[in-house]
N, C-alpha and C. Protein backbone atom coordinates (compact mmCIF):
# COMPACT_ATOMS: atom_id res chain seq x y z
N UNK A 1 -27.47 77.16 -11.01
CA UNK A 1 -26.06 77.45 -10.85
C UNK A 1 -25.71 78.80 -11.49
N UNK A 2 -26.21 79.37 -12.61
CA UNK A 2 -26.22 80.44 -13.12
C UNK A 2 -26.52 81.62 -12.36
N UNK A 3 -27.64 81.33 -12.00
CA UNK A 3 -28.16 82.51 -11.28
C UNK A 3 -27.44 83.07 -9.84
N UNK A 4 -26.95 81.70 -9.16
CA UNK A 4 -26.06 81.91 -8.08
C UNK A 4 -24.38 82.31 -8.36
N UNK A 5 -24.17 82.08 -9.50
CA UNK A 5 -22.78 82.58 -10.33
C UNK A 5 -23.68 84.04 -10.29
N UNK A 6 -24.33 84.73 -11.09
CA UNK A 6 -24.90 85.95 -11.33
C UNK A 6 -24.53 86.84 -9.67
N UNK A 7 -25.32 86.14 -8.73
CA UNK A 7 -25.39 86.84 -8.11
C UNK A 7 -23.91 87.02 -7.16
N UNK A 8 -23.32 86.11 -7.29
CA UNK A 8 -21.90 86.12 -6.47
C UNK A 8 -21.38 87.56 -7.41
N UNK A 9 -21.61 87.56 -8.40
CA UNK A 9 -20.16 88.54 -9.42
C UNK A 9 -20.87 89.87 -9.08
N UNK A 10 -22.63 89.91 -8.98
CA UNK A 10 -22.78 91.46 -8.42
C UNK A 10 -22.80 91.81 -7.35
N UNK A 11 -22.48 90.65 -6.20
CA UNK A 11 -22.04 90.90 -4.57
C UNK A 11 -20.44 91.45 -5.00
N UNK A 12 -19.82 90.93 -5.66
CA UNK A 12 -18.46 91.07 -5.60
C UNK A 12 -18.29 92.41 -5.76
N UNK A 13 -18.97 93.18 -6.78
CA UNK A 13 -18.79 94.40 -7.58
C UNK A 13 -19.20 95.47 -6.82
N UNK A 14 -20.71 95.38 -5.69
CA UNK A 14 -21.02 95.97 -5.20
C UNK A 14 -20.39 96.56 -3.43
N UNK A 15 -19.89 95.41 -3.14
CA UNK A 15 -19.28 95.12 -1.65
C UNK A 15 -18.16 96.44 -1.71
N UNK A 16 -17.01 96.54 -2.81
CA UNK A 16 -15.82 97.74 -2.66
C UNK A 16 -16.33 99.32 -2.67
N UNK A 17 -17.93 99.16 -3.30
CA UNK A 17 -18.49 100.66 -3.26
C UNK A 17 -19.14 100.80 -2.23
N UNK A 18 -19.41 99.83 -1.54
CA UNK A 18 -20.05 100.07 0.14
C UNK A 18 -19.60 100.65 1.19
N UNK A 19 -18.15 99.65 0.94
CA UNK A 19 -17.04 99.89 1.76
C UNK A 19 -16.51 101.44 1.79
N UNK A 20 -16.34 102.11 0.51
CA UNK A 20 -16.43 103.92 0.85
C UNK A 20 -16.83 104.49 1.23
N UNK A 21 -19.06 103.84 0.96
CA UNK A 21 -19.78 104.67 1.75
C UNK A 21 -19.98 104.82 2.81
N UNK A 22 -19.69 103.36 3.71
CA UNK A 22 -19.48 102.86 5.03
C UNK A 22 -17.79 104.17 5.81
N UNK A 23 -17.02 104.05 4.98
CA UNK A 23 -16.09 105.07 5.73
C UNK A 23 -16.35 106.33 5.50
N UNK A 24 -16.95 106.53 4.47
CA UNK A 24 -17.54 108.19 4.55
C UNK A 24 -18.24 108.59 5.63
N UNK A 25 -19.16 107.66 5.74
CA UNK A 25 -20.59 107.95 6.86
C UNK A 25 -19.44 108.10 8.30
N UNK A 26 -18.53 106.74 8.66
CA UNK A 26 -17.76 107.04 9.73
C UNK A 26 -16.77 108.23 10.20
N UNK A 27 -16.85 108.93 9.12
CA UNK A 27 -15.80 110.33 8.95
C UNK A 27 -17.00 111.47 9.24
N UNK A 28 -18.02 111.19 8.43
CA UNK A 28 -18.76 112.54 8.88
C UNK A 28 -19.94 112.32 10.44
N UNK A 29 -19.70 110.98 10.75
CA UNK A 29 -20.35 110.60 12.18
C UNK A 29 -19.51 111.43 12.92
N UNK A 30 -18.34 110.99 13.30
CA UNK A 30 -17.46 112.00 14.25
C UNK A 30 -17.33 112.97 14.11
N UNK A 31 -17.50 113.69 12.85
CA UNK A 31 -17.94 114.82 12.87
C UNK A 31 -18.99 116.00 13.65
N UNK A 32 -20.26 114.79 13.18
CA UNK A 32 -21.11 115.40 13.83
C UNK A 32 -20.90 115.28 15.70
N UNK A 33 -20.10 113.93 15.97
CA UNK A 33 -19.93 114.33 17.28
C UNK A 33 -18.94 115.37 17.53
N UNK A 34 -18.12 115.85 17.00
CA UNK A 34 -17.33 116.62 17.47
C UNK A 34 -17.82 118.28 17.30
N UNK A 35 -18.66 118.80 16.19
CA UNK A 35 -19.58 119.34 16.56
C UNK A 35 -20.47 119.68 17.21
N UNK A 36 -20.97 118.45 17.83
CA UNK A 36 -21.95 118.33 18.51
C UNK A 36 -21.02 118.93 20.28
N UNK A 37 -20.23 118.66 20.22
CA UNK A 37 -19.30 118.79 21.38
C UNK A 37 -18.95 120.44 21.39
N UNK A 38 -18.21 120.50 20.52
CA UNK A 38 -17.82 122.30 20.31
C UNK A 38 -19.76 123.55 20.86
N UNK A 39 -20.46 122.81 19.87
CA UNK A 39 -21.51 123.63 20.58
C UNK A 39 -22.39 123.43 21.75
N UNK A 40 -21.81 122.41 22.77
CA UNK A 40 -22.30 122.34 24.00
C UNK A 40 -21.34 123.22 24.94
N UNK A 41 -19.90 123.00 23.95
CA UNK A 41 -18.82 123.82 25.17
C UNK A 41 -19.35 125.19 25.00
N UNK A 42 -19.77 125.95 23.91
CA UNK A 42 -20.02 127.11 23.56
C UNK A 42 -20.84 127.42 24.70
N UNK A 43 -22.13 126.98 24.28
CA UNK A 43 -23.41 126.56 25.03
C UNK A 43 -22.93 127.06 26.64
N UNK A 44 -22.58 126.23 27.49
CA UNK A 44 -22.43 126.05 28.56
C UNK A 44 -21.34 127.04 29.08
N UNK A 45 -20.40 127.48 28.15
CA UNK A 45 -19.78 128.50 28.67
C UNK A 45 -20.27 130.14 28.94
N UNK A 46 -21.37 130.16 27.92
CA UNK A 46 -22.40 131.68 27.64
C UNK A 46 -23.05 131.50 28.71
N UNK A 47 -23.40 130.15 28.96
CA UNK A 47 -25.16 130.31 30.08
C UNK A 47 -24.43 130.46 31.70
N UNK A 48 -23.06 129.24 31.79
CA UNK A 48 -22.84 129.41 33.57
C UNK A 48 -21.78 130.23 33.72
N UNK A 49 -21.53 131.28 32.26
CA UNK A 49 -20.33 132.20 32.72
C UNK A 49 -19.23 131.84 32.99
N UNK A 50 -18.52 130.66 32.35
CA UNK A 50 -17.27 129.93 32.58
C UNK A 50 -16.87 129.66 31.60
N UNK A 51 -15.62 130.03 31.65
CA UNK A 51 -14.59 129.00 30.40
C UNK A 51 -15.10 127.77 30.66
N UNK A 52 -15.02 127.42 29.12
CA UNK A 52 -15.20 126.16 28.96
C UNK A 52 -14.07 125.16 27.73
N UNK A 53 -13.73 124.10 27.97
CA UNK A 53 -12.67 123.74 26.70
C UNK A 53 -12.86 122.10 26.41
N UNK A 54 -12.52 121.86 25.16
CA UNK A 54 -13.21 120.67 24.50
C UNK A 54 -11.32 119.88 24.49
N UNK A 55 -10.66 119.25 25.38
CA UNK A 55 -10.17 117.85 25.18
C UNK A 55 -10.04 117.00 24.69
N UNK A 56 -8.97 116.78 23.64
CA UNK A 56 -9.20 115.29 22.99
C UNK A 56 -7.91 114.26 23.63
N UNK A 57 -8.54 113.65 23.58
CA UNK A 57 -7.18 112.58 24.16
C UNK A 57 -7.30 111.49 22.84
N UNK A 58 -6.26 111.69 21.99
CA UNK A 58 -5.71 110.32 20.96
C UNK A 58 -5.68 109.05 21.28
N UNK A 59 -4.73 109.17 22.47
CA UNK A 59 -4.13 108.38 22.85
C UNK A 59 -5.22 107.02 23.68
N UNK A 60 -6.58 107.74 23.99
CA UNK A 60 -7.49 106.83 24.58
C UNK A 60 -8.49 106.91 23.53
N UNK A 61 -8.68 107.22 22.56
CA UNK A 61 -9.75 107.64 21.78
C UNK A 61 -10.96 108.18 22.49
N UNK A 62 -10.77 109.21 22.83
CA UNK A 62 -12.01 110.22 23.54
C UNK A 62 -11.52 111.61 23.75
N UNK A 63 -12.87 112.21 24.11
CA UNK A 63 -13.21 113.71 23.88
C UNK A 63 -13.95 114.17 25.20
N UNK A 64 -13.54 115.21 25.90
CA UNK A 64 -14.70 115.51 26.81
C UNK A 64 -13.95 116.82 27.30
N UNK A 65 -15.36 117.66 27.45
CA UNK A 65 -15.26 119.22 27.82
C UNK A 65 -14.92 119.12 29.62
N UNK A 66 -14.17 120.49 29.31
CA UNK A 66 -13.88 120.55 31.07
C UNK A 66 -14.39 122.13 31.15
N UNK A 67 -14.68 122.31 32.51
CA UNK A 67 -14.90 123.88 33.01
C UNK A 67 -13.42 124.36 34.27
N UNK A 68 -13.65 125.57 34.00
CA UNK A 68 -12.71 125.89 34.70
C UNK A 68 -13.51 125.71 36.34
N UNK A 69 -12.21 125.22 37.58
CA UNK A 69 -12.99 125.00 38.60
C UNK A 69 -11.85 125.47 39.70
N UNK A 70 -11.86 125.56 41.07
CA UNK A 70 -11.23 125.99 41.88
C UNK A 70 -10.74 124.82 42.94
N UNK A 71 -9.48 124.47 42.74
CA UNK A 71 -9.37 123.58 43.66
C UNK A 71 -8.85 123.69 45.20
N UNK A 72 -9.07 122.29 46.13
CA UNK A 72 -8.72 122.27 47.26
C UNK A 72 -7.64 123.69 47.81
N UNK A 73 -6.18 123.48 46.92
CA UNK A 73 -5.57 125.25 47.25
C UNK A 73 -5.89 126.47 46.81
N UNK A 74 -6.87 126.27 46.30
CA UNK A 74 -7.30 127.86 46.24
C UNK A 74 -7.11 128.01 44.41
N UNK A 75 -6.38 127.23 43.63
CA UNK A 75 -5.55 127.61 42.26
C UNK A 75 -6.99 127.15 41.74
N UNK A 76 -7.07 127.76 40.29
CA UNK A 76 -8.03 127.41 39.50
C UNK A 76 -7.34 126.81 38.19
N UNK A 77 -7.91 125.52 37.87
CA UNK A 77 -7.88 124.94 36.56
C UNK A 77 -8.99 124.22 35.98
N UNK A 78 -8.75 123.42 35.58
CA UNK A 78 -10.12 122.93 34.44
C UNK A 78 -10.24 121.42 34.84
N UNK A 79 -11.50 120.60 34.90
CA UNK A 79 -11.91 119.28 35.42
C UNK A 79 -13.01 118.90 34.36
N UNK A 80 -12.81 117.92 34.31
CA UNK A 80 -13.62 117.01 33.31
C UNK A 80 -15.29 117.60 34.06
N UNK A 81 -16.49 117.73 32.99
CA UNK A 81 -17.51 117.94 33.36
C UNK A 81 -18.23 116.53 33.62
N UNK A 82 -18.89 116.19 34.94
CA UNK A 82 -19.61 114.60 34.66
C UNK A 82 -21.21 114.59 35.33
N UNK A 83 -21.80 113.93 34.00
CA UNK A 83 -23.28 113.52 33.88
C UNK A 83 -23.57 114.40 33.24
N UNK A 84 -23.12 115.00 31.83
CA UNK A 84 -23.81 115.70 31.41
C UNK A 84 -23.74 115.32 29.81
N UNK A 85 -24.86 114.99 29.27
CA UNK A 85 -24.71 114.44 27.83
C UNK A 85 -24.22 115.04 26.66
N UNK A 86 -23.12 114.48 26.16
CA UNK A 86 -22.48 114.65 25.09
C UNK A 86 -21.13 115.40 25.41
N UNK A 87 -20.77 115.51 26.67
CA UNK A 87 -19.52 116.49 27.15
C UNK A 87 -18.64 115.11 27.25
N UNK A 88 -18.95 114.20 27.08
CA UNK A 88 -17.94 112.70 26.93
C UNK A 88 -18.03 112.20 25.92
N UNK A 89 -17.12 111.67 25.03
CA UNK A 89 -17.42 110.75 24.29
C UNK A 89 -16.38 109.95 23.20
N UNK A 90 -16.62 108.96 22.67
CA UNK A 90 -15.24 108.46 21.80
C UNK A 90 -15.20 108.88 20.42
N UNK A 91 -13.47 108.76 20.31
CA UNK A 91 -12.92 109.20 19.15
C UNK A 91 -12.99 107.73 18.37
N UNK A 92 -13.83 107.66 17.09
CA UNK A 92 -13.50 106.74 16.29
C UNK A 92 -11.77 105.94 15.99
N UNK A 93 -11.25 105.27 16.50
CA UNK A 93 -9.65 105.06 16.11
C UNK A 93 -9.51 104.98 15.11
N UNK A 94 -10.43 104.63 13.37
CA UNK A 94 -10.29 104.68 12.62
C UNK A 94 -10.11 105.87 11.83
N UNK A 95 -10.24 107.15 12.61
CA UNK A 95 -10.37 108.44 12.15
C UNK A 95 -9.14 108.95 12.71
N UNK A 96 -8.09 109.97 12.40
CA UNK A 96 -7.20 110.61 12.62
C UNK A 96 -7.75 112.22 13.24
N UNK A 97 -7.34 112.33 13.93
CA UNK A 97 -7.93 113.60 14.58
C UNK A 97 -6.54 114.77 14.65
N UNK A 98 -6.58 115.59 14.38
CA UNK A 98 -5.25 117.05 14.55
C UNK A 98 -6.00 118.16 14.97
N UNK A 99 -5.19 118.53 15.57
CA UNK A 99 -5.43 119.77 16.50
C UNK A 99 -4.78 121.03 15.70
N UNK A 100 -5.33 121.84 15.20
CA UNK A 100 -4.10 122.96 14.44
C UNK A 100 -4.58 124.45 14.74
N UNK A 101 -3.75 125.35 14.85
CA UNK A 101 -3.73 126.56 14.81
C UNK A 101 -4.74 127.17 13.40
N UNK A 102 -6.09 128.21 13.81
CA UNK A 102 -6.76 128.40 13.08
C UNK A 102 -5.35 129.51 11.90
N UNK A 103 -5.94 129.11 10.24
CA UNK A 103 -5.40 129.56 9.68
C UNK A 103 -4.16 129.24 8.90
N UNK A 104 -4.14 127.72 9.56
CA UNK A 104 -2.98 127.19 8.57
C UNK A 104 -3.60 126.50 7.35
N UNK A 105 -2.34 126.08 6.27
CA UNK A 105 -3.02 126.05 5.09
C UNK A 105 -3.31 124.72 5.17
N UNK A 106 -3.86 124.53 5.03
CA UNK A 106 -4.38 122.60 4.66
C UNK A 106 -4.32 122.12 3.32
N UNK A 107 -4.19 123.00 2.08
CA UNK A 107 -4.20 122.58 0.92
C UNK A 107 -2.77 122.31 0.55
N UNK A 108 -2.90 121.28 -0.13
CA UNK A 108 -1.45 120.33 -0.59
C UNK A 108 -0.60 121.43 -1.79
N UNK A 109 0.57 121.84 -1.60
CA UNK A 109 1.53 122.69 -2.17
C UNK A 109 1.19 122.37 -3.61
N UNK A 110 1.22 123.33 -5.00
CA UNK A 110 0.86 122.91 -6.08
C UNK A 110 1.50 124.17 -6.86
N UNK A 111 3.31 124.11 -6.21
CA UNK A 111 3.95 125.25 -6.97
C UNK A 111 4.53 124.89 -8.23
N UNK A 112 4.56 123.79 -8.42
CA UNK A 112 4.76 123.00 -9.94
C UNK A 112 5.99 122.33 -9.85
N UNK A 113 6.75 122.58 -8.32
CA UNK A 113 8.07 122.07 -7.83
C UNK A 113 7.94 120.62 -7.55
N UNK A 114 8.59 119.96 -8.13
CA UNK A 114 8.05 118.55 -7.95
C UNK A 114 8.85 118.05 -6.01
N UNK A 115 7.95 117.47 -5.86
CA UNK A 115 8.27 116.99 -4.33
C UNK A 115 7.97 115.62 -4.15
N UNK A 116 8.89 115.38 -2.61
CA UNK A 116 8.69 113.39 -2.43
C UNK A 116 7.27 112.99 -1.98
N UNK A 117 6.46 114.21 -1.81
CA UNK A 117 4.97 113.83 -0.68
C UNK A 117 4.43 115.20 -1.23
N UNK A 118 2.83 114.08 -1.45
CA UNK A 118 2.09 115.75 -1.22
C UNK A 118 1.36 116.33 -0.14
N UNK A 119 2.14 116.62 0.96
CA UNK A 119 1.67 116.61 2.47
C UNK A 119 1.60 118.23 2.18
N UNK A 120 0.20 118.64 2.95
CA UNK A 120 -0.55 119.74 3.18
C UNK A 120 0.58 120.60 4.10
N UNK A 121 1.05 121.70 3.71
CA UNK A 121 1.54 122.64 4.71
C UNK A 121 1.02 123.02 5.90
N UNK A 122 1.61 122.93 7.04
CA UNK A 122 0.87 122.98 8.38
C UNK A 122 1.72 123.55 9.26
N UNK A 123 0.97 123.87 10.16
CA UNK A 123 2.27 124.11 11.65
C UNK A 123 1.98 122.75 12.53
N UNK A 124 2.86 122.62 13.34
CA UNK A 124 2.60 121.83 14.81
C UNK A 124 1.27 121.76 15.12
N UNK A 125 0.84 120.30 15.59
CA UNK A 125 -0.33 120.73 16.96
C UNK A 125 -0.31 121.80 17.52
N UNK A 126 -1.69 121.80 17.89
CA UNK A 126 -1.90 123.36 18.99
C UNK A 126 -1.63 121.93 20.68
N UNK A 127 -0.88 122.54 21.40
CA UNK A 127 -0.92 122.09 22.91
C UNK A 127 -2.29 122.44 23.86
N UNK A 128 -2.74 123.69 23.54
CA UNK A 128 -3.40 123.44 24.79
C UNK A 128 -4.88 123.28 23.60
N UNK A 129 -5.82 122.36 24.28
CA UNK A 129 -7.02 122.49 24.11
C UNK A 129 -8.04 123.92 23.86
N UNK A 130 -8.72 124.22 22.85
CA UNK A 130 -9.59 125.45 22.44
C UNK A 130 -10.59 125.64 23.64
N UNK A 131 -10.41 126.95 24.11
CA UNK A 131 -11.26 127.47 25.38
C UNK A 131 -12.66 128.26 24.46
N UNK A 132 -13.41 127.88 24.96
CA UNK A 132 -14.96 129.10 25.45
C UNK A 132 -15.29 129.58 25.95
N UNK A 133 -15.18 131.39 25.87
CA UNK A 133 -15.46 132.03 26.91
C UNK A 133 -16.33 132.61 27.13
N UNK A 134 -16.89 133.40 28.47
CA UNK A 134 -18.58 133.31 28.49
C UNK A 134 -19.14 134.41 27.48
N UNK A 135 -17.81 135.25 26.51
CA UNK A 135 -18.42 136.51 26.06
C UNK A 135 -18.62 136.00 24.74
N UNK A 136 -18.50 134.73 24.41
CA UNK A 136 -19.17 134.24 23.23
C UNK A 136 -18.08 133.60 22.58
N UNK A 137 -16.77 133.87 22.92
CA UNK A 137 -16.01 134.01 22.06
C UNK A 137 -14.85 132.64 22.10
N UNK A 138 -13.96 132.59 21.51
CA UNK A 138 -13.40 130.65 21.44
C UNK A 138 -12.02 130.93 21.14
N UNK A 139 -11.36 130.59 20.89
CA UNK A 139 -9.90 130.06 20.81
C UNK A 139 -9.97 129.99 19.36
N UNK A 140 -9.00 130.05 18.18
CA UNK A 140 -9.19 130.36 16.71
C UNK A 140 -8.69 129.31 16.75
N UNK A 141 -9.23 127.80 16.16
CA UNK A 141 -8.28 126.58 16.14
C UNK A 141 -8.82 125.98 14.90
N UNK A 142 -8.65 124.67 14.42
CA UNK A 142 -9.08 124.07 13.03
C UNK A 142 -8.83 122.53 13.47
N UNK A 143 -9.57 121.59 13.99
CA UNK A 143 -9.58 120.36 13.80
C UNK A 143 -9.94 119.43 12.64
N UNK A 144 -8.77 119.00 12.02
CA UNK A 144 -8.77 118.27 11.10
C UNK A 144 -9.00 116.36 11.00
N UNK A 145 -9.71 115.74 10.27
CA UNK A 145 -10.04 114.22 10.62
C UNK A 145 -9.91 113.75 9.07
N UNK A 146 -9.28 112.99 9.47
CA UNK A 146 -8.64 111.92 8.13
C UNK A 146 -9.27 110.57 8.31
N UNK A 147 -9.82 109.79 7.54
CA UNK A 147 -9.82 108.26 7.55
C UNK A 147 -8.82 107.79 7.05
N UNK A 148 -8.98 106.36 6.80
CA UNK A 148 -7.79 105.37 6.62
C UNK A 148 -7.50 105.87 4.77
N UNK A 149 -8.53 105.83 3.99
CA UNK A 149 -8.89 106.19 2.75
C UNK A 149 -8.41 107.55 2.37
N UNK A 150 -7.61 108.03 3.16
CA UNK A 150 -7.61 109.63 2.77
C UNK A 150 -8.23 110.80 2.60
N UNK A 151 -9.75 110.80 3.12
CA UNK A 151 -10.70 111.03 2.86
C UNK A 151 -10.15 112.65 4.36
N UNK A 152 -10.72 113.79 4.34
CA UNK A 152 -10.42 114.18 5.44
C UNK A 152 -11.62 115.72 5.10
N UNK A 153 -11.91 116.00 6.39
CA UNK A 153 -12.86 117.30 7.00
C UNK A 153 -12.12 118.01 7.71
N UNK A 154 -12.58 119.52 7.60
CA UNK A 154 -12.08 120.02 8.77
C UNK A 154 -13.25 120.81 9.41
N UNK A 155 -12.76 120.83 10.30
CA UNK A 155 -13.83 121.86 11.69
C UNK A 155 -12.83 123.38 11.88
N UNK A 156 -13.30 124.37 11.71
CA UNK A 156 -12.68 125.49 11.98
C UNK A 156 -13.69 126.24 12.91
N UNK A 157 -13.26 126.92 14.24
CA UNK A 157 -13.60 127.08 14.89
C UNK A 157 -13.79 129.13 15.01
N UNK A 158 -14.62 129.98 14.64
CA UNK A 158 -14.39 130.92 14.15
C UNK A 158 -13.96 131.33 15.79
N UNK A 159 -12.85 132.29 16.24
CA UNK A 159 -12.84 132.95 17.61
C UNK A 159 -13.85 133.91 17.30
N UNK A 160 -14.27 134.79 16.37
CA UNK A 160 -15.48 135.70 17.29
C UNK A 160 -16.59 135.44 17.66
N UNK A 161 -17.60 134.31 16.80
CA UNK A 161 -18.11 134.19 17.14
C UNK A 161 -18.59 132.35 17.63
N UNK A 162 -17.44 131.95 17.89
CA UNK A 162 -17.22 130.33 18.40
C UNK A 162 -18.08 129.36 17.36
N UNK A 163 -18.59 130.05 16.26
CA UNK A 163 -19.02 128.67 15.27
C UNK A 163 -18.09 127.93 14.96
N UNK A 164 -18.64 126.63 14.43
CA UNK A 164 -18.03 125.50 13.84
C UNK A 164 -18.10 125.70 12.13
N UNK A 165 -17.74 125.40 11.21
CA UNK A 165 -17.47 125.97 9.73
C UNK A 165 -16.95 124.39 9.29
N UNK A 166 -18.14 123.62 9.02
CA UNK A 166 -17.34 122.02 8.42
C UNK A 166 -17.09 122.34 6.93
N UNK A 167 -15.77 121.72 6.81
CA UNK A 167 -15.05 122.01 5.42
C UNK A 167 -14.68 120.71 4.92
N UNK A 168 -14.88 120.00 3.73
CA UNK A 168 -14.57 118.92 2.78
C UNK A 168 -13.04 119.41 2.25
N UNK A 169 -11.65 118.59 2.52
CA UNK A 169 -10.55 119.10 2.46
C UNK A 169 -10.39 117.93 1.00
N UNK A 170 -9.01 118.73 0.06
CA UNK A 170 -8.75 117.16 -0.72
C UNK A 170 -8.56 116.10 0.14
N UNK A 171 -8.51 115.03 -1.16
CA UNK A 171 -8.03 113.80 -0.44
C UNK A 171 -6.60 113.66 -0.08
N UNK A 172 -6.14 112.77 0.63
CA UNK A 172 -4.27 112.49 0.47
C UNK A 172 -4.06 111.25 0.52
């Protein structure tokens, strides 16, 4: 009976530190997919000479690159790319995903002014989705991902030369 008392109290103790590492790993998984995504759009925009742009839809939890294409009237816009691996894929719902204008501040205000929230200064979403274009070059944007824990990364997207730059943000 002891020993099974023993071991219940170091399941107990151990289970709440799992549980962080378990949402950490899920924060920097989507990461790597969303990475993994930014440098296929890169990718594919240098080699077939096309804009290319990475899509997120919230609202369905998913991600997928489109190319620019020419339709039935003659107008050109952008279409989901299909059968091609890793240009699809889901957004964790447990992860918060933002779209932001490269260059806004993400660090939480710390003018000594006391305030009701310590919410990170930001602008608006960016509306349109970050383009790749075939001269190497990207759209200056910063995707930011939060877990439930407060835990949050960002992806900054350099425009000259379309790298990805993963950044460990505070917590909130």
């Amino acid at each position: 009976m002891v020993v099974i008392l023993l071991l219940g109290i170091l399941t107990a103790s151990i289970i709440p530190s799992m549980q962080g590492t378990l949402e950490a790993e899920r924060l920097h998984a989507q990461c790597r997919r969303l990475v993994g995504a930014i440098e296929l759009a890169y990718s594919r925009a240098v080699t077939l000479s096309q804009p290319h742009r990475l899509r997120l839809d919230t609202n369905e939890h998913r991600f997928f690159l489109e190319t620019r294409r020419r339709g039935p009237d003659g107008r050109a816009g952008f279409a989901a790319i299909p059968y091609t691996p890793g240009a699809v894929g889901d957004l964790d719902p447990r992860i918060a995903v933002r779209l932001l204008p490269s260059g806004t501040s993400l660090e939480p205000e710390r003018d000594g002014a006391s305030s009701a929230s310590d919410e990170p200064r930001s602008s608006p979403p960016v509306d349109q989705p970050p383009t790749f274009y075939p001269d190497g070059t990207a759209d200056a944007v910063t995707l930011v991902l939060q877990d439930r824990q407060g835990f949050r990364q960002a992806l900054e997207v350099n425009p000259v030369t379309a790298r990805v730059r993963v950044r460990a943000l505070p917590r909130q």
